[in-house]
PDB file of N, CA and C in Angstrom:
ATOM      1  N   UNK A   1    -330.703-185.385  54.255  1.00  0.00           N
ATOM      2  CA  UNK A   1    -331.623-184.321  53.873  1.00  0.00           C
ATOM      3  C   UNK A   1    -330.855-183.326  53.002  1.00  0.00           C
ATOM      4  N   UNK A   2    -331.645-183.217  51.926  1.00  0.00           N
ATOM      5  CA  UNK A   2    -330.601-182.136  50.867  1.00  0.00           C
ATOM      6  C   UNK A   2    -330.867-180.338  51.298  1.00  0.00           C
ATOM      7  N   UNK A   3    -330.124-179.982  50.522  1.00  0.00           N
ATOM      8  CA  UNK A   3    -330.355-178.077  51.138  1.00  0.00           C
ATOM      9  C   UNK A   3    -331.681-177.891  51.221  1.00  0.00           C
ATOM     10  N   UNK A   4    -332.351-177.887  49.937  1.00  0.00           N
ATOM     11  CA  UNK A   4    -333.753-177.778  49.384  1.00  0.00           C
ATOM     12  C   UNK A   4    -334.702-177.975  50.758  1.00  0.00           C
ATOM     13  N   UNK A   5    -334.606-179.738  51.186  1.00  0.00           N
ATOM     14  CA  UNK A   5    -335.513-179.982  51.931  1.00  0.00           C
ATOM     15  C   UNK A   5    -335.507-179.066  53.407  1.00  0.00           C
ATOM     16  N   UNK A   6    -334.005-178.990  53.856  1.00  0.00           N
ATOM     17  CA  UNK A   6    -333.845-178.341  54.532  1.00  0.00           C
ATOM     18  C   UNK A   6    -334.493-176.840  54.903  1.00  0.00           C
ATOM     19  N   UNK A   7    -334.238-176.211  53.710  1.00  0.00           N
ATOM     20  CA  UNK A   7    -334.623-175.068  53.758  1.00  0.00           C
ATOM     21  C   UNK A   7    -336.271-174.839  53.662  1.00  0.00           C
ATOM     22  N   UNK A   8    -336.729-175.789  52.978  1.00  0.00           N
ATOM     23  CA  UNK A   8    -338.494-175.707  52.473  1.00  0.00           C
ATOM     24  C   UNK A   8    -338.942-176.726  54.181  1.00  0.00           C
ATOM     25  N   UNK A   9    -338.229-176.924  54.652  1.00  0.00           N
ATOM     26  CA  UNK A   9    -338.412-177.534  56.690  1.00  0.00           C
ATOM     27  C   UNK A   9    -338.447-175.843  57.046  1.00  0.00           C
ATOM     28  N   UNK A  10    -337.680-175.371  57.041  1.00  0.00           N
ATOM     29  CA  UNK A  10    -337.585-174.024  57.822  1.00  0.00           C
ATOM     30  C   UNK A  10    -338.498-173.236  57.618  1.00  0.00           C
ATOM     31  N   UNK A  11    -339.138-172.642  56.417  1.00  0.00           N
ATOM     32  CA  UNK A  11    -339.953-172.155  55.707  1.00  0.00           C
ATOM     33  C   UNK A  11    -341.196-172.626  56.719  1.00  0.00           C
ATOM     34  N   UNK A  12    -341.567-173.909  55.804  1.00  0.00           N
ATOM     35  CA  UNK A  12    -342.654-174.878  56.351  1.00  0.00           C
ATOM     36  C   UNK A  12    -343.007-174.465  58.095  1.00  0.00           C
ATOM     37  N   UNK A  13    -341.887-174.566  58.855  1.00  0.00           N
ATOM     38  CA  UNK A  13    -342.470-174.005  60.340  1.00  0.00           C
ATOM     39  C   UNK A  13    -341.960-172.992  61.017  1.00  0.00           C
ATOM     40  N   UNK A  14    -341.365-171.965  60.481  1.00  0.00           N
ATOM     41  CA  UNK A  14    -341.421-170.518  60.317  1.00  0.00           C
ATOM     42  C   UNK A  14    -342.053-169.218  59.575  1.00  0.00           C
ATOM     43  N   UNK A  15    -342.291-170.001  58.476  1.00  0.00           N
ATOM     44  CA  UNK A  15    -342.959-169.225  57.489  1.00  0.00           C
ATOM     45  C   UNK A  15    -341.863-168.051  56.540  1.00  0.00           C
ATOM     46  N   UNK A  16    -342.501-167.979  55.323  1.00  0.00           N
ATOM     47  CA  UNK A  16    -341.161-167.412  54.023  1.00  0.00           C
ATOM     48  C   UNK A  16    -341.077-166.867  54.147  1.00  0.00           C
ATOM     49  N   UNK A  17    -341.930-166.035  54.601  1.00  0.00           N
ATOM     50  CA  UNK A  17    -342.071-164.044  55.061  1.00  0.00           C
ATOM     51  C   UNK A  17    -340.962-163.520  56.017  1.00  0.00           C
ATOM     52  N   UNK A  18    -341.042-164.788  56.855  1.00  0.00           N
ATOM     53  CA  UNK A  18    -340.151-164.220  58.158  1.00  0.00           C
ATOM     54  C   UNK A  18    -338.490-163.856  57.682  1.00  0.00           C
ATOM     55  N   UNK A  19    -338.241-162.642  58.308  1.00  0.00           N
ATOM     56  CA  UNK A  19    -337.027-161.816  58.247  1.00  0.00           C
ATOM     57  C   UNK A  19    -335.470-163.392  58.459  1.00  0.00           C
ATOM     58  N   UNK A  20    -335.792-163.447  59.948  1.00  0.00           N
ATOM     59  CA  UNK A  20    -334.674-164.694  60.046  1.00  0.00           C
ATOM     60  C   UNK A  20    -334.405-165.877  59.019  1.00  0.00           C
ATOM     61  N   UNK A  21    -335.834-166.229  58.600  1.00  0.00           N
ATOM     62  CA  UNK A  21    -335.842-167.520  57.828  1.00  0.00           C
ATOM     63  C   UNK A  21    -335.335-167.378  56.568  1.00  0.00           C
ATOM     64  N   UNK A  22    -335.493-166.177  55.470  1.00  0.00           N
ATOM     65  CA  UNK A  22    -334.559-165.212  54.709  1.00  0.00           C
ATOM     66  C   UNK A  22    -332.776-165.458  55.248  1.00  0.00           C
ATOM     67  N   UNK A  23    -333.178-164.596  56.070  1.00  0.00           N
ATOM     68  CA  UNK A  23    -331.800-164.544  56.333  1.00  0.00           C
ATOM     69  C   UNK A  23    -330.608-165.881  56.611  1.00  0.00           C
ATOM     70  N   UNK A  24    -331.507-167.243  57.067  1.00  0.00           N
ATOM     71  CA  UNK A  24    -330.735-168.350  57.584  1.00  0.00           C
ATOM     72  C   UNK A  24    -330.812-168.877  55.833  1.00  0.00           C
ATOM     73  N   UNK A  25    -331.454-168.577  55.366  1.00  0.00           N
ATOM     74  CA  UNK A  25    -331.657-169.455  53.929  1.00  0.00           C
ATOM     75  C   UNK A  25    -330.755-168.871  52.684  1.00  0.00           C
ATOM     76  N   UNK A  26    -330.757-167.797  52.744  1.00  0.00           N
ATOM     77  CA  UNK A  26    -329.046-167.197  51.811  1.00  0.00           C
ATOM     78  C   UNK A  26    -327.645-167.586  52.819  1.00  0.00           C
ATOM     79  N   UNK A  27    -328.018-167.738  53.930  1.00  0.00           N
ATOM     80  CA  UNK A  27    -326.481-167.843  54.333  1.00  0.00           C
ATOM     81  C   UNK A  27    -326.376-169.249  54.012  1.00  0.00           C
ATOM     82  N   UNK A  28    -327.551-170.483  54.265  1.00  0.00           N
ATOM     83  CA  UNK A  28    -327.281-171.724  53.742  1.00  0.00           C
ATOM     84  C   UNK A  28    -326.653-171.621  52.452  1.00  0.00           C
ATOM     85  N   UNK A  29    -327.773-171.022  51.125  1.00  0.00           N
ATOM     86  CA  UNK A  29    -327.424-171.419  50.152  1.00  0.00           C
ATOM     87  C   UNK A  29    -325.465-170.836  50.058  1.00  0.00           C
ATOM     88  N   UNK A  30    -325.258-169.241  50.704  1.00  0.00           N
ATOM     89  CA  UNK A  30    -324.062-168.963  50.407  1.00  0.00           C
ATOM     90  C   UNK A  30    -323.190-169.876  50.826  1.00  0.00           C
ATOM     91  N   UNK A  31    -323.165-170.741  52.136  1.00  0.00           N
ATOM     92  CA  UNK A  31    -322.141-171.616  52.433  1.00  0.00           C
ATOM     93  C   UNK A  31    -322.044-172.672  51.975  1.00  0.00           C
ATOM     94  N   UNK A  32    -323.011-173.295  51.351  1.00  0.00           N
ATOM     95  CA  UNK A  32    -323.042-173.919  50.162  1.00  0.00           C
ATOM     96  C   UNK A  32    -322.697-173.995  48.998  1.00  0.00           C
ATOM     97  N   UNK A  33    -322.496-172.602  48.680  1.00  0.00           N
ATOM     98  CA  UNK A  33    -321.279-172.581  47.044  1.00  0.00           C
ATOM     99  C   UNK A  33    -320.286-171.963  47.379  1.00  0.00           C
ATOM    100  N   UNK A  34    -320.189-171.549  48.983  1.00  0.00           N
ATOM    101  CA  UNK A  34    -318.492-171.355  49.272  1.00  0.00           C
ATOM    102  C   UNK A  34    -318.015-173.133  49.479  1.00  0.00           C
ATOM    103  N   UNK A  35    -318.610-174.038  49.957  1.00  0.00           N
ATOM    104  CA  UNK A  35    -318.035-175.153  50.100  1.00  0.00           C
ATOM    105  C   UNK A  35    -317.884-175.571  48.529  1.00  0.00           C
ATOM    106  N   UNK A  36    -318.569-175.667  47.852  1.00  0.00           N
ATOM    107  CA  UNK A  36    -318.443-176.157  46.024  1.00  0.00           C
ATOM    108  C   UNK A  36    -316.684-175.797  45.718  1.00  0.00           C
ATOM    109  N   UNK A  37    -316.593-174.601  46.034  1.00  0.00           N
ATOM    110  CA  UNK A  37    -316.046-173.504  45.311  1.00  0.00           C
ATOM    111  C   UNK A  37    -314.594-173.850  45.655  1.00  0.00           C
ATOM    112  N   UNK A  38    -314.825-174.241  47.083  1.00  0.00           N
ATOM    113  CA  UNK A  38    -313.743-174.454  47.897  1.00  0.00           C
ATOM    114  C   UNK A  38    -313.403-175.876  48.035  1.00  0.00           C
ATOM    115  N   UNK A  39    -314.218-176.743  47.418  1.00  0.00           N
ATOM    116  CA  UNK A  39    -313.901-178.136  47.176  1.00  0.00           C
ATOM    117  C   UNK A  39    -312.989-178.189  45.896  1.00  0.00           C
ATOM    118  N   UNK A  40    -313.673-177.424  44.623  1.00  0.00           N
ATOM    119  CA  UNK A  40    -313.152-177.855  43.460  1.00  0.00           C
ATOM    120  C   UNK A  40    -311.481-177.057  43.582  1.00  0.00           C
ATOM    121  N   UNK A  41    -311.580-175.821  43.916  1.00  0.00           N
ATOM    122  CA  UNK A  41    -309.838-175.363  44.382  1.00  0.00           C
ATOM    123  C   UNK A  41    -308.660-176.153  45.079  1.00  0.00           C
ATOM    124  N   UNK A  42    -309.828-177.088  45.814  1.00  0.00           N
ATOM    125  CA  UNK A  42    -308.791-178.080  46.557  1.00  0.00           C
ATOM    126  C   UNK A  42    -308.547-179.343  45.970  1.00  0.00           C
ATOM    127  N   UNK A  43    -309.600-179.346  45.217  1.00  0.00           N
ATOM    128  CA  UNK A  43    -308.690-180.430  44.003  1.00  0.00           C
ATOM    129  C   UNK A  43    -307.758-179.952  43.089  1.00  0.00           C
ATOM    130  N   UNK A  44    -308.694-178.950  42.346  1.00  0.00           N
ATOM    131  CA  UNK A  44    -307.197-178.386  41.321  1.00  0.00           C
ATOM    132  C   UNK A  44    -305.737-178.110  42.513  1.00  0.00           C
ATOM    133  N   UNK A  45    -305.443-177.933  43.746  1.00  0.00           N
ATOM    134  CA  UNK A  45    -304.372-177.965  44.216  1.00  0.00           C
ATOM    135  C   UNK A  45    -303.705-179.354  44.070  1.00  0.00           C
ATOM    136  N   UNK A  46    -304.353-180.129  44.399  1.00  0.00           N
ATOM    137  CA  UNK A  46    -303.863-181.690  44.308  1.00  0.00           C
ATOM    138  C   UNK A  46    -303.467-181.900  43.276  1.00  0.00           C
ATOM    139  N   UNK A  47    -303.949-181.551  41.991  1.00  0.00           N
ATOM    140  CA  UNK A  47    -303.531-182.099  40.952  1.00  0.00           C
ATOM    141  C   UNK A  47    -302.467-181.015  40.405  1.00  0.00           C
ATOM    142  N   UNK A  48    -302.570-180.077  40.941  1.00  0.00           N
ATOM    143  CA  UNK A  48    -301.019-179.249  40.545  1.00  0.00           C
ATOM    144  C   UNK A  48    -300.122-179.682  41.306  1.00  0.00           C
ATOM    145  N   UNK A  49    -299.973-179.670  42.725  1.00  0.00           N
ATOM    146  CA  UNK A  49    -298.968-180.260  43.105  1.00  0.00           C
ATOM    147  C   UNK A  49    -298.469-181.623  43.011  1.00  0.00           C
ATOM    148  N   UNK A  50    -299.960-182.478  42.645  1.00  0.00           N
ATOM    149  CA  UNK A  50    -298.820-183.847  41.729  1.00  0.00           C
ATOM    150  C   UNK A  50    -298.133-183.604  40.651  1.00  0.00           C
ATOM    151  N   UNK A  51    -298.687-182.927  39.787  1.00  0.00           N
ATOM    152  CA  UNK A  51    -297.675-182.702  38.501  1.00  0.00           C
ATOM    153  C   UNK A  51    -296.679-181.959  38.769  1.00  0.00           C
ATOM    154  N   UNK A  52    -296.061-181.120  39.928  1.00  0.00           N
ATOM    155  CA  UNK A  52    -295.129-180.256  40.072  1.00  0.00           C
ATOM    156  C   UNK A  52    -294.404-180.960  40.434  1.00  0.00           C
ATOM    157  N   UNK A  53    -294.467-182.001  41.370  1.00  0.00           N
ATOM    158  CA  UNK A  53    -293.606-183.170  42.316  1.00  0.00           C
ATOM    159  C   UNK A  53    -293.638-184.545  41.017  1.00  0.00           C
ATOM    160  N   UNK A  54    -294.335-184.433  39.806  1.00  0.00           N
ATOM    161  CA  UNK A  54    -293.579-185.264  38.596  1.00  0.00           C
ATOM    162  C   UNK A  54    -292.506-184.176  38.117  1.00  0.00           C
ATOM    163  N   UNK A  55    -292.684-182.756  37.681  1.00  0.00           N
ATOM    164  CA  UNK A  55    -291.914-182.471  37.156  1.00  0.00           C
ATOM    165  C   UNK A  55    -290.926-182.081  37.866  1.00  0.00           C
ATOM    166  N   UNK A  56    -290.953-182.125  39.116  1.00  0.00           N
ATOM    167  CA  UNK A  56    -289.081-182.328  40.067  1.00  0.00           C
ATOM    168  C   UNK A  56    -288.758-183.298  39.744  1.00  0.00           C
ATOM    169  N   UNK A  57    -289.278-184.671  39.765  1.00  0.00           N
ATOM    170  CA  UNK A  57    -288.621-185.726  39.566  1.00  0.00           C
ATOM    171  C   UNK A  57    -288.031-185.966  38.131  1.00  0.00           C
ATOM    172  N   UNK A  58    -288.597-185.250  37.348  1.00  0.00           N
ATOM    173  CA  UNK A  58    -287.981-185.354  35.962  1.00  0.00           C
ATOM    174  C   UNK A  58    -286.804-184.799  35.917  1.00  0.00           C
ATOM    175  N   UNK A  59    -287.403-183.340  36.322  1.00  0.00           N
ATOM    176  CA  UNK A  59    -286.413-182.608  36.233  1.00  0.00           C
ATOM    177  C   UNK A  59    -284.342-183.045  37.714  1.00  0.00           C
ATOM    178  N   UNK A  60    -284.890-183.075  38.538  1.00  0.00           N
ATOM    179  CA  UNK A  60    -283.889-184.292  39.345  1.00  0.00           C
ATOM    180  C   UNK A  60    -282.964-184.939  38.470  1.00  0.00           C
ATOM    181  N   UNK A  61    -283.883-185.708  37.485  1.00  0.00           N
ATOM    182  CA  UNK A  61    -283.390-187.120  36.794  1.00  0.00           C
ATOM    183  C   UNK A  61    -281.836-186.207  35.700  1.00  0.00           C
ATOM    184  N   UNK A  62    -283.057-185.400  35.132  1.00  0.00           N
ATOM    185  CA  UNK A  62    -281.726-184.358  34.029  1.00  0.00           C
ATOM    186  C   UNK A  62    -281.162-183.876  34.683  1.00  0.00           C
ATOM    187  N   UNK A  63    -280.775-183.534  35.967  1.00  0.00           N
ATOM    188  CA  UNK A  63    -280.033-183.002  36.569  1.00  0.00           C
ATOM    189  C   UNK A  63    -278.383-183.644  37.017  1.00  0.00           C
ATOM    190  N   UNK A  64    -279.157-184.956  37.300  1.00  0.00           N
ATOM    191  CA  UNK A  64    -278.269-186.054  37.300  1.00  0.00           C
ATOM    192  C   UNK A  64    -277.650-186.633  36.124  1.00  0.00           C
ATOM    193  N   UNK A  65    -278.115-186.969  35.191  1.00  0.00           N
ATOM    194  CA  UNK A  65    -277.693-187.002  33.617  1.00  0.00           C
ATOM    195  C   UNK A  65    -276.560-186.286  33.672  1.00  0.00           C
ATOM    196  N   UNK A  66    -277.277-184.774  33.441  1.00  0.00           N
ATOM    197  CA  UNK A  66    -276.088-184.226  32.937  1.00  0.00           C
ATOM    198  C   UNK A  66    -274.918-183.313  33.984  1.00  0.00           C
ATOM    199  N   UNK A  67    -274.928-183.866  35.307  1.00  0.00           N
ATOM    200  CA  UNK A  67    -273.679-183.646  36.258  1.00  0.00           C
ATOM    201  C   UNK A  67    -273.187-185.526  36.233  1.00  0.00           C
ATOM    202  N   UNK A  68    -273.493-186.410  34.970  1.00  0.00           N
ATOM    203  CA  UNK A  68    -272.686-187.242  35.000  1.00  0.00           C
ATOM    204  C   UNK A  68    -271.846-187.054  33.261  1.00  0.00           C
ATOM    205  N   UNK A  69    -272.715-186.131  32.657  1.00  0.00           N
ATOM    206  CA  UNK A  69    -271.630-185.889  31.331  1.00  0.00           C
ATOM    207  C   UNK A  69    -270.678-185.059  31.513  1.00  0.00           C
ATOM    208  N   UNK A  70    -271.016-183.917  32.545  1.00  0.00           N
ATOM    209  CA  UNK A  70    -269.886-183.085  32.643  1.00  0.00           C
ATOM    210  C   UNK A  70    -268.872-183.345  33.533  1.00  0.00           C
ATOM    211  N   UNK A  71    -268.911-184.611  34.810  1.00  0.00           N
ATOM    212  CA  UNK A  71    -268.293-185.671  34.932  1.00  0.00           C
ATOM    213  C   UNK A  71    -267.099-186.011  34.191  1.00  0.00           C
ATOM    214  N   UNK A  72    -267.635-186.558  33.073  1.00  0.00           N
ATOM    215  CA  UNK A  72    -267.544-187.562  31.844  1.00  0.00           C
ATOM    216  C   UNK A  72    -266.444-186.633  31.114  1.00  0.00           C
ATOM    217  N   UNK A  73    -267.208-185.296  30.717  1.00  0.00           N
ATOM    218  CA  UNK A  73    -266.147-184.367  30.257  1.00  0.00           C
ATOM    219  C   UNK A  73    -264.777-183.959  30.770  1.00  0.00           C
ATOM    220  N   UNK A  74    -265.395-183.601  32.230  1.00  0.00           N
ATOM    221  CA  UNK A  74    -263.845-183.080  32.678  1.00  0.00           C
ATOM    222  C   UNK A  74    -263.036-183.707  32.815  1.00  0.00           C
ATOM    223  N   UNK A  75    -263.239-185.411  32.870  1.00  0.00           N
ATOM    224  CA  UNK A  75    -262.514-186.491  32.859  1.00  0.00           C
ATOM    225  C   UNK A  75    -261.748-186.686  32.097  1.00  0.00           C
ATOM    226  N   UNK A  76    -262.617-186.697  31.044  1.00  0.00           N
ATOM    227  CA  UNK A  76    -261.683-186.583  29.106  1.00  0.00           C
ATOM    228  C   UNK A  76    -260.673-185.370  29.282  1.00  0.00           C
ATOM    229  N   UNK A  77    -261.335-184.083  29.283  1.00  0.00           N
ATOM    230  CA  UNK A  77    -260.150-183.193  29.400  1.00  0.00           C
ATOM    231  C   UNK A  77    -259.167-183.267  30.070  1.00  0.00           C
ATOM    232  N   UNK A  78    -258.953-184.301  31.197  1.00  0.00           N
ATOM    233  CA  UNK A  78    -257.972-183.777  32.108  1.00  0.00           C
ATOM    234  C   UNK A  78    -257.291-184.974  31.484  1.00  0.00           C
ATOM    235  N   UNK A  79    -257.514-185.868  31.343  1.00  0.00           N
ATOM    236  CA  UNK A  79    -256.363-186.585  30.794  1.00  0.00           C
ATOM    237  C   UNK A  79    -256.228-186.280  29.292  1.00  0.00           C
ATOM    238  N   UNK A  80    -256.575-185.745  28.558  1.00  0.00           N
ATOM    239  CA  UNK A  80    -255.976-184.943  27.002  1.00  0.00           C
ATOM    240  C   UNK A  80    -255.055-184.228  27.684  1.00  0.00           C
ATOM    241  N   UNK A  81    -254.982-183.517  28.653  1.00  0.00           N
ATOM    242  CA  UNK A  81    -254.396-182.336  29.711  1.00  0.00           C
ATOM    243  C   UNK A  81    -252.732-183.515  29.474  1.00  0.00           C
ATOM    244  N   UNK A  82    -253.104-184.416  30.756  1.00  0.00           N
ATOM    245  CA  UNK A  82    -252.364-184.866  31.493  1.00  0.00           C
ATOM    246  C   UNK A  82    -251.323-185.818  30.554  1.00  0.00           C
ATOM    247  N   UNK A  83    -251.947-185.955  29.124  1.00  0.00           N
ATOM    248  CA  UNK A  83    -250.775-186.833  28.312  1.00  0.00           C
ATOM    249  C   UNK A  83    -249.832-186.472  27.821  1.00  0.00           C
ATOM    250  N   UNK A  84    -248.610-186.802  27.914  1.00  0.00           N
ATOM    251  CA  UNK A  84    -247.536-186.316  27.347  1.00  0.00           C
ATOM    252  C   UNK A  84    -247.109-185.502  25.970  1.00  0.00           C
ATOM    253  N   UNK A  85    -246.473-184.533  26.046  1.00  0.00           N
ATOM    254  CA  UNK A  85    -246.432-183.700  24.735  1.00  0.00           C
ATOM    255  C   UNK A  85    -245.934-184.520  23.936  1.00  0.00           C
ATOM    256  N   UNK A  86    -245.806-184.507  22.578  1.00  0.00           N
ATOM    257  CA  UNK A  86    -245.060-185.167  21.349  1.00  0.00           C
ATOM    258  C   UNK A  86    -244.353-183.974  20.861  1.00  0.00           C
TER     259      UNK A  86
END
């Protein structure tokens, strides 16, 4: 049963006039576009935190890269260091 029917049920054997039936029928419709509202936020979370947990992993990856050039570097330097003077 959709909101609509729902609400035009309540109406139907309460009548539109009535104070409560008002009142139960904005709080439907309001909890109804707090759920929308609060669905689509909880997707855009999902899809930010997948792309945040790609860009750790990228970022991870360069991290590793380049604590293997500077590795690489201090390696070179220390033996330029370590070779005998001429």
């Amino acid at each position: 049963m959709t909101l609509e029917e729902r609400v035009a049920s309540l109406e139907q054997r309460l009548g539109k006039n009535d104070e409560l039936v008002r009142e139960l029928r904005d709080a439907v419709y309001v909890t109804a576009e707090l759920e929308t509202t609060h669905s689509k936020r909880m997707k855009e979370l999902a899809n930010e935190a997948a792309a945040h947990a790609d860009w750790l992993r990228e970022h991870q990856q360069a991290m590793r890269d380049l604590d293997s050039r500077i590795v690489g570097l201090v390696s070179g330097f220390g033996e330029f260091i370590s070779r005998p003077q001429k």
